[in-house]
Structure formats: C-alpha cells, structure tokens
C-alpha atoms as a PDB file:
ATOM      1  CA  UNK A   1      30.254 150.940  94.394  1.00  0.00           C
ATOM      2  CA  UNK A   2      30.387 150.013  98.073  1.00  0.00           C
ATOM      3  CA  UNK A   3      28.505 150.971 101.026  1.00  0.00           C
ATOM      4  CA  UNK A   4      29.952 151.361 104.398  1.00  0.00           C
ATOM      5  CA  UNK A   5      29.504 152.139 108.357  1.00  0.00           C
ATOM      6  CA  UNK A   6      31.799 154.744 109.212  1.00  0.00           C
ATOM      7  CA  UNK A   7      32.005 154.109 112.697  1.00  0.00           C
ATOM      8  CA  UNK A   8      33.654 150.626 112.653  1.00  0.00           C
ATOM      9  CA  UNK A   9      34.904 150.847 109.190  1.00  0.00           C
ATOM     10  CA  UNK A  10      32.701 147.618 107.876  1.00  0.00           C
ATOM     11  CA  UNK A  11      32.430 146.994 104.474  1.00  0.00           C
ATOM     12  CA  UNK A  12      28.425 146.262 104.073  1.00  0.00           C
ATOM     13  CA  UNK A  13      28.110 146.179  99.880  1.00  0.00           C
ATOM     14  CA  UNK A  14      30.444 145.823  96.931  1.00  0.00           C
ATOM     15  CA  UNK A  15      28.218 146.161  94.176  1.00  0.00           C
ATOM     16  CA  UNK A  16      25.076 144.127  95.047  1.00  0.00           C
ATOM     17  CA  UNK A  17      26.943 141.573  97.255  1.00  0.00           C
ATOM     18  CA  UNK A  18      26.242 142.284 100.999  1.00  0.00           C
ATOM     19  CA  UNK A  19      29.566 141.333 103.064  1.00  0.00           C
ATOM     20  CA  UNK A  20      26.942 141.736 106.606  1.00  0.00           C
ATOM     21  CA  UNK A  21      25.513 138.674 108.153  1.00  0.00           C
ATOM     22  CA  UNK A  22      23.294 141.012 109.410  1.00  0.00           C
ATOM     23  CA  UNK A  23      19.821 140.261 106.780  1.00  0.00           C
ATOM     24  CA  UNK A  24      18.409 142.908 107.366  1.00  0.00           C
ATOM     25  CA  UNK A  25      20.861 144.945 105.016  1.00  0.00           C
ATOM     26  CA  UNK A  26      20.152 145.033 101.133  1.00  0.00           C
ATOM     27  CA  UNK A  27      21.711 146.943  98.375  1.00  0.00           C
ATOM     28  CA  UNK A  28      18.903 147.989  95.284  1.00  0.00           C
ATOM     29  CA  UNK A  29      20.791 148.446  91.719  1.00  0.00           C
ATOM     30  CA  UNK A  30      18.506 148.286  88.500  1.00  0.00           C
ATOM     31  CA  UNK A  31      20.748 148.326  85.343  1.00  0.00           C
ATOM     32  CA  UNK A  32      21.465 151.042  83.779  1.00  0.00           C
ATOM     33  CA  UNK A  33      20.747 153.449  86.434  1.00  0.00           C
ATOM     34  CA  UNK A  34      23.162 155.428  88.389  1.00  0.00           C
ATOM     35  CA  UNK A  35      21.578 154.638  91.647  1.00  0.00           C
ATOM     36  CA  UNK A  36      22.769 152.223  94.132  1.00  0.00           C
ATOM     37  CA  UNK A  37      20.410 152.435  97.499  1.00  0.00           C
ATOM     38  CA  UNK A  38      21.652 150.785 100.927  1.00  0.00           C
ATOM     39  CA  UNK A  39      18.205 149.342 102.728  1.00  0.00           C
ATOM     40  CA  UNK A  40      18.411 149.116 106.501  1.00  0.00           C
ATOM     41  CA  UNK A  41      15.352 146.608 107.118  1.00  0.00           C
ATOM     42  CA  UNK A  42      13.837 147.721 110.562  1.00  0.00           C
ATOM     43  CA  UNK A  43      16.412 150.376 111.995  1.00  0.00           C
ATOM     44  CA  UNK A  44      17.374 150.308 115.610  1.00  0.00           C
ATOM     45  CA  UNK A  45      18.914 152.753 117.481  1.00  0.00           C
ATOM     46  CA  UNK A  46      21.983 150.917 116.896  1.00  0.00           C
ATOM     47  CA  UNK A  47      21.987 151.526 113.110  1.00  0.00           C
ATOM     48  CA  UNK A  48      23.023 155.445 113.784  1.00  0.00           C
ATOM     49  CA  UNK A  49      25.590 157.111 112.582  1.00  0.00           C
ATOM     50  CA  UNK A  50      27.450 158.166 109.003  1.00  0.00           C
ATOM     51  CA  UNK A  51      27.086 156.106 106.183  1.00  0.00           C
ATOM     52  CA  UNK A  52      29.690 156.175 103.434  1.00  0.00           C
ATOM     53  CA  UNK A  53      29.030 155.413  99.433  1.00  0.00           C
ATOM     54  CA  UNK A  54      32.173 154.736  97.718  1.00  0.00           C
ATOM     55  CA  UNK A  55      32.735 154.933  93.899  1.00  0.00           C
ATOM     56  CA  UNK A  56      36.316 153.162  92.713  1.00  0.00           C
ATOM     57  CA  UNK A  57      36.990 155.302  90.221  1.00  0.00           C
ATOM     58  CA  UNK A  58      40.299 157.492  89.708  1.00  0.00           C
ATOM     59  CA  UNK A  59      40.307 159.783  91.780  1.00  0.00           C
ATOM     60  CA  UNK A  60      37.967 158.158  94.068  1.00  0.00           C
ATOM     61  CA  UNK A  61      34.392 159.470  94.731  1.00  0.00           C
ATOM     62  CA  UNK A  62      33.091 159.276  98.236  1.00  0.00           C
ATOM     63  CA  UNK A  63      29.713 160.428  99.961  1.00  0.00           C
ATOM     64  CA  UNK A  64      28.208 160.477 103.337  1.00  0.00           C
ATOM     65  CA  UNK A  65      25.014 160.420 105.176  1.00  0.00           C
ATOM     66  CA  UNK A  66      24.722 160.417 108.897  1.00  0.00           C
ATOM     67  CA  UNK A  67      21.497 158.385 109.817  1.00  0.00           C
ATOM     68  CA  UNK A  68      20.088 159.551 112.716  1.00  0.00           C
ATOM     69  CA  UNK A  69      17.140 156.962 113.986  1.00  0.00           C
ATOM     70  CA  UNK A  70      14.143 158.913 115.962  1.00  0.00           C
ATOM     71  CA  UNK A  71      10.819 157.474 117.687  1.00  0.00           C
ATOM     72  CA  UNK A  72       7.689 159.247 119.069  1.00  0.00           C
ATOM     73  CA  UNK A  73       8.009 160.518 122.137  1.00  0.00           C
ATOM     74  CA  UNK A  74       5.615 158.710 124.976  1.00  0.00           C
ATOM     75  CA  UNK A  75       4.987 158.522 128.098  1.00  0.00           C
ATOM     76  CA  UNK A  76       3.548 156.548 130.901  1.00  0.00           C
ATOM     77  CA  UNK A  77       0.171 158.944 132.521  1.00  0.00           C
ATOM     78  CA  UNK A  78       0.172 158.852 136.354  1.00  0.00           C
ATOM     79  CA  UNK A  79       2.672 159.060 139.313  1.00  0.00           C
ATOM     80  CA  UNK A  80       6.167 158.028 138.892  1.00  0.00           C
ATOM     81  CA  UNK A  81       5.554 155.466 141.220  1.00  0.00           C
ATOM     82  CA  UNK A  82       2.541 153.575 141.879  1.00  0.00           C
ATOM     83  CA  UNK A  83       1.914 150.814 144.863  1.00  0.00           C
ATOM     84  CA  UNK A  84      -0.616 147.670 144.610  1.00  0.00           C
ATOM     85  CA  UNK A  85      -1.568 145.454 146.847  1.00  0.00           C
ATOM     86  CA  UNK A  86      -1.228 141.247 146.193  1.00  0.00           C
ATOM     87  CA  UNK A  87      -4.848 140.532 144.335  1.00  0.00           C
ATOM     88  CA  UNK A  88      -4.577 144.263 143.541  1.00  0.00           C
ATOM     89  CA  UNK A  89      -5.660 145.868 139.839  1.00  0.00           C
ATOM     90  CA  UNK A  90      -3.640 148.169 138.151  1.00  0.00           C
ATOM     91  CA  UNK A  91      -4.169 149.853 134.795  1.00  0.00           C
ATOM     92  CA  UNK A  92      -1.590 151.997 132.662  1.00  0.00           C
ATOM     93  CA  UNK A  93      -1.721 154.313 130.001  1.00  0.00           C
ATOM     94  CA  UNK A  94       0.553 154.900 127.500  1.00  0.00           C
ATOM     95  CA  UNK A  95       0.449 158.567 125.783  1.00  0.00           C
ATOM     96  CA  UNK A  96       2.272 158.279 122.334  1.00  0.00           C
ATOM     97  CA  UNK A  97       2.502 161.524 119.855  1.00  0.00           C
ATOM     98  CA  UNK A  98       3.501 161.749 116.426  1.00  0.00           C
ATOM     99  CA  UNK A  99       2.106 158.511 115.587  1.00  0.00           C
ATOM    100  CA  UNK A 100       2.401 159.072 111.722  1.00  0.00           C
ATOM    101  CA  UNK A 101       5.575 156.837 112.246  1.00  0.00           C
ATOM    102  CA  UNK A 102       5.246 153.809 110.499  1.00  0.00           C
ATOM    103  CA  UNK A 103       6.412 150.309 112.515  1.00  0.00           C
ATOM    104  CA  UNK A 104       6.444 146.778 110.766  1.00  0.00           C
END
C-alpha cells in the first residue's frame, strides 16, 4: 500500500516506510487490519490538494481524497489604517469565530 501527493507525484509511504523527509508525515498500520491511515502532523495550507492510496494488486486499486485545509475566519476590529504618534499607545483586537478548531 502506498500513499501519495497527487500534485507532484511524490511517493510519501510504501507500507509503513515514509520516503518524505518531511516528519511530520506518518503512516498507522496495526496487523491484521485493512486500514492503512496517512497522518499529516500540523497541516499547512501547503498540504492541500488530492491524496492518492494505492493497493499493488492485479488490477491495481487506487483511491483519492482531496484535502482541503480551512482556518477560522478573523479579523482585525477598527479602521483599516490607524496612525500613532512616537511614545504613542496602540491597542488591537483580534475577532476570531469558529474557534472549536483545535491548534497544537
């Protein structure tokens, strides 16, 4: 079973060897289950896209997932722009929704 990014074609698994230097990929096979689960360890924006399981058999099995990576929306309260003096104070505030999402 392998695991790969469809968008540049790179190999990530082959059983439960990871081919990425990248650590923050892991592949989760318990024996004798059918299962084999690709873990993305803290997913950037970068990790989106289609995801590919392959099976080796004859004919060959193949499945995809596209992974699309969403955050909260937020937003910054007050004027676009804002002007302070030297010595001057100057607070922000940050609105964020949806903050059931979960960060490390």
């Amino acid at each position: 079973v392998t695991w790969m990014q469809q968008s540049n074609l790179h190999i990530l698994t082959a059983n439960k060897l990871v081919f990425s230097s990248d650590d923050r990929f892991k592949v989760i096979h318990s024996i004798n289950s059918s299962n084999w689960i690709l873990k993305i360890q803290n997913a950037t924006y970068l990790d989106a896209g289609i995801y590919e399981c392959q099976v080796n058999s004859d004919p060959k099995v193949i499945s995809q997932v596209l992974l699309q990576i969403e955050a909260p929306p937020v937003y910054i309260k007050g004027r676009r722009e804002l002007y302070v003096g030297v010595g001057g104070i100057l607070s922000l505030i940050c609105i964020c929704h949806h903050t059931d999402f979960v960060y490390p």
